[in-house]
C-alpha atoms as a PDB file:
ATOM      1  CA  UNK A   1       0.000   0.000   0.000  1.00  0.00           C
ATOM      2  CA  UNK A   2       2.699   2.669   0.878  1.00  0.00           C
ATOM      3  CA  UNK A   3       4.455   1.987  -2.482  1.00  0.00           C
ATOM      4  CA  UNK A   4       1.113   2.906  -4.279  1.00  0.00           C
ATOM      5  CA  UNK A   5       0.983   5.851  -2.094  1.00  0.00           C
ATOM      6  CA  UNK A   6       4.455   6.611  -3.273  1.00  0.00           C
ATOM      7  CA  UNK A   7       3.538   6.013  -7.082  1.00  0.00           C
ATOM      8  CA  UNK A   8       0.081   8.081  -6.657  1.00  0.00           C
ATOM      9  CA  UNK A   9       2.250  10.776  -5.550  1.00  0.00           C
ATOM     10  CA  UNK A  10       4.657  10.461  -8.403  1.00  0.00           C
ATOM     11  CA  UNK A  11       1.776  10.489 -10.765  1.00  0.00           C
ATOM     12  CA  UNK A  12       0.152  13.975  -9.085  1.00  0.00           C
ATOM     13  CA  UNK A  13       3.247  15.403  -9.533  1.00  0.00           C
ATOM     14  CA  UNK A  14       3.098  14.762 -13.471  1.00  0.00           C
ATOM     15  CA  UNK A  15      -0.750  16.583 -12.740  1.00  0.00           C
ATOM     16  CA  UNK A  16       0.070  19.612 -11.643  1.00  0.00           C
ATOM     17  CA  UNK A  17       3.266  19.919 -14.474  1.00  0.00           C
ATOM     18  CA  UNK A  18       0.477  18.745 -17.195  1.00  0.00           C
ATOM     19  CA  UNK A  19      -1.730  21.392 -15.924  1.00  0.00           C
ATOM     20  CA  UNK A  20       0.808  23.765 -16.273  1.00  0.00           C
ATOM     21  CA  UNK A  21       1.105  23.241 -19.892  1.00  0.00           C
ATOM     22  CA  UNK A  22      -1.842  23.859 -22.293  1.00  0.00           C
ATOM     23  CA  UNK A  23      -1.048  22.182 -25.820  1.00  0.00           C
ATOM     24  CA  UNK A  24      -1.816  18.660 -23.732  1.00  0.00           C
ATOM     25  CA  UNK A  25      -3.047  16.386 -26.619  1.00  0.00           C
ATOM     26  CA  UNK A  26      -5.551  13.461 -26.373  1.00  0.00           C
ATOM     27  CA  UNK A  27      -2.917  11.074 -25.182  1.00  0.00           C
ATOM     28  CA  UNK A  28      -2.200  12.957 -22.300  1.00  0.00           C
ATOM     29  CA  UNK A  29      -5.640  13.720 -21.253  1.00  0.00           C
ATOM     30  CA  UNK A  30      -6.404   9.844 -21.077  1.00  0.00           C
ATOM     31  CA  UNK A  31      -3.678   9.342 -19.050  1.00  0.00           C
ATOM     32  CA  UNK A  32      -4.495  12.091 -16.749  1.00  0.00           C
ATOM     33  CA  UNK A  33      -8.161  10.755 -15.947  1.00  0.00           C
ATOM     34  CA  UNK A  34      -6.800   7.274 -15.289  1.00  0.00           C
ATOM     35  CA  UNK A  35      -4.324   8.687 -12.786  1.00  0.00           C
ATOM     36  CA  UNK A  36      -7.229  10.631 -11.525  1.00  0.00           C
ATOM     37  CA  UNK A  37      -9.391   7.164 -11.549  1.00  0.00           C
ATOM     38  CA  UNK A  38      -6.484   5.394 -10.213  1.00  0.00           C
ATOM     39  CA  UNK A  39      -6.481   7.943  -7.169  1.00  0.00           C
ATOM     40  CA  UNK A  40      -9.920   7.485  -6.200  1.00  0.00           C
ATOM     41  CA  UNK A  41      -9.698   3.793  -6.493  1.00  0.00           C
ATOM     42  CA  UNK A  42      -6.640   3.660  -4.079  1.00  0.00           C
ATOM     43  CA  UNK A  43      -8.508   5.967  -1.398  1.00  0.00           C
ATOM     44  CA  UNK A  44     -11.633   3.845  -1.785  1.00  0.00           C
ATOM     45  CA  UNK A  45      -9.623   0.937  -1.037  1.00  0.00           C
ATOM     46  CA  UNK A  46      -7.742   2.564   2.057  1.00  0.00           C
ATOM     47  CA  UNK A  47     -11.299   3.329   3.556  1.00  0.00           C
ATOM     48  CA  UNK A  48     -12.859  -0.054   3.008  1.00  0.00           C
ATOM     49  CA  UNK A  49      -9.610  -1.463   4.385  1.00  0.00           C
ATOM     50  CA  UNK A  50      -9.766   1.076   7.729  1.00  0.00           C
ATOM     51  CA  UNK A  51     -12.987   0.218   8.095  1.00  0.00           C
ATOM     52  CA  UNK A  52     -12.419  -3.460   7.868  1.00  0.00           C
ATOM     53  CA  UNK A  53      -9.735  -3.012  10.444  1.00  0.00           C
ATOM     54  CA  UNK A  54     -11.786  -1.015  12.732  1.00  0.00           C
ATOM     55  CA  UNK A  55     -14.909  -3.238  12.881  1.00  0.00           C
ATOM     56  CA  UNK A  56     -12.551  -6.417  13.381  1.00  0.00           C
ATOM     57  CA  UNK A  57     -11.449  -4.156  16.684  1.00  0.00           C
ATOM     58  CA  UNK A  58     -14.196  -3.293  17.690  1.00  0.00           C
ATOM     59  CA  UNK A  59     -15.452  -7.140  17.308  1.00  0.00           C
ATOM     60  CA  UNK A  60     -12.562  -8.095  19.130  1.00  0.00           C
ATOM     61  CA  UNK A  61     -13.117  -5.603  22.348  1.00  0.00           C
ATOM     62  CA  UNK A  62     -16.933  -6.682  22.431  1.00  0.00           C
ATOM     63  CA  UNK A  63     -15.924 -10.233  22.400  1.00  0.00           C
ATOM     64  CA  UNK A  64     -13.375  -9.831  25.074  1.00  0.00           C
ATOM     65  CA  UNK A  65     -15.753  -7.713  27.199  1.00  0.00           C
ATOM     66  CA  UNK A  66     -18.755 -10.177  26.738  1.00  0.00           C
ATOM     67  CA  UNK A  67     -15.628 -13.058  27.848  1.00  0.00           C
ATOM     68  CA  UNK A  68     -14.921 -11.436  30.765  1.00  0.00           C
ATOM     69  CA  UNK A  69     -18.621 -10.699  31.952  1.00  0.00           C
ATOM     70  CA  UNK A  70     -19.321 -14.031  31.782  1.00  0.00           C
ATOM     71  CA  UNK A  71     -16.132 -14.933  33.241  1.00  0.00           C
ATOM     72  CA  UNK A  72     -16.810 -12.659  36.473  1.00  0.00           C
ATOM     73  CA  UNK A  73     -20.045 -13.472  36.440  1.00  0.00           C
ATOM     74  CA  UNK A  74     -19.456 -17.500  37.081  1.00  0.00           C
ATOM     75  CA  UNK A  75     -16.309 -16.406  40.011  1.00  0.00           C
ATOM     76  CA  UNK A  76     -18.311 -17.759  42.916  1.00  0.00           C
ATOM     77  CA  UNK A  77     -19.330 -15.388  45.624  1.00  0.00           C
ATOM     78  CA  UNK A  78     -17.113 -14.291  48.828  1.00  0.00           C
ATOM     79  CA  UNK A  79     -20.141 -15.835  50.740  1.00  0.00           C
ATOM     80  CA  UNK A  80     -20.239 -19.193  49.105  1.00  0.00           C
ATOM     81  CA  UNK A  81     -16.757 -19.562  49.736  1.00  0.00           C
ATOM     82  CA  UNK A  82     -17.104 -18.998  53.318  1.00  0.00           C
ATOM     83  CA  UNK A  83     -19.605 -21.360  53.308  1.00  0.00           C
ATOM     84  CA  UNK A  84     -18.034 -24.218  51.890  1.00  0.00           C
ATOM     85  CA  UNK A  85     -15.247 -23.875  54.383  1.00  0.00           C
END
């Protein structure tokens, strides 16, 4: 993922020096909307993955919080202890 990053970045930088020039032909313009394409598709893909990550954490803290209700909830009393003794 970071060496897309690094290769989106290389291809904004060809953007903003293919802005700066206006005879741009045909060629060029195609490649500039698939960079732009290519762009959106990488930071869809981020989000979907940080949101994948985030509800697996959260999954993961409910589990271990519903684990360790039920495990304090099955600790026998201080009073049935004492009674057994």
């Amino acid at each position: 993922m970071k060496l897309e990053t690094q290769s989106l970045s290389k291809y904004a930088d060809l953007l903003e020096r293919w802005n700066e020039d206006d005879n741009q032909d045909e060629v060029l313009q195609e490649a500039k909307l698939d960079v732009i394409d290519r762009i959106g598709s990488t930071l869809n893909e981020m989000r979907e993955l940080q949101s994948h990550e985030w509800a697996a954490m959260y999954k993961a803290l409910q589990d271990s919080g519903e684990k360790n209700a039920a495990d304090s909830s099955s600790m026998p009393k201080d009073g049935a202890c004492k009674e057994a003794e």
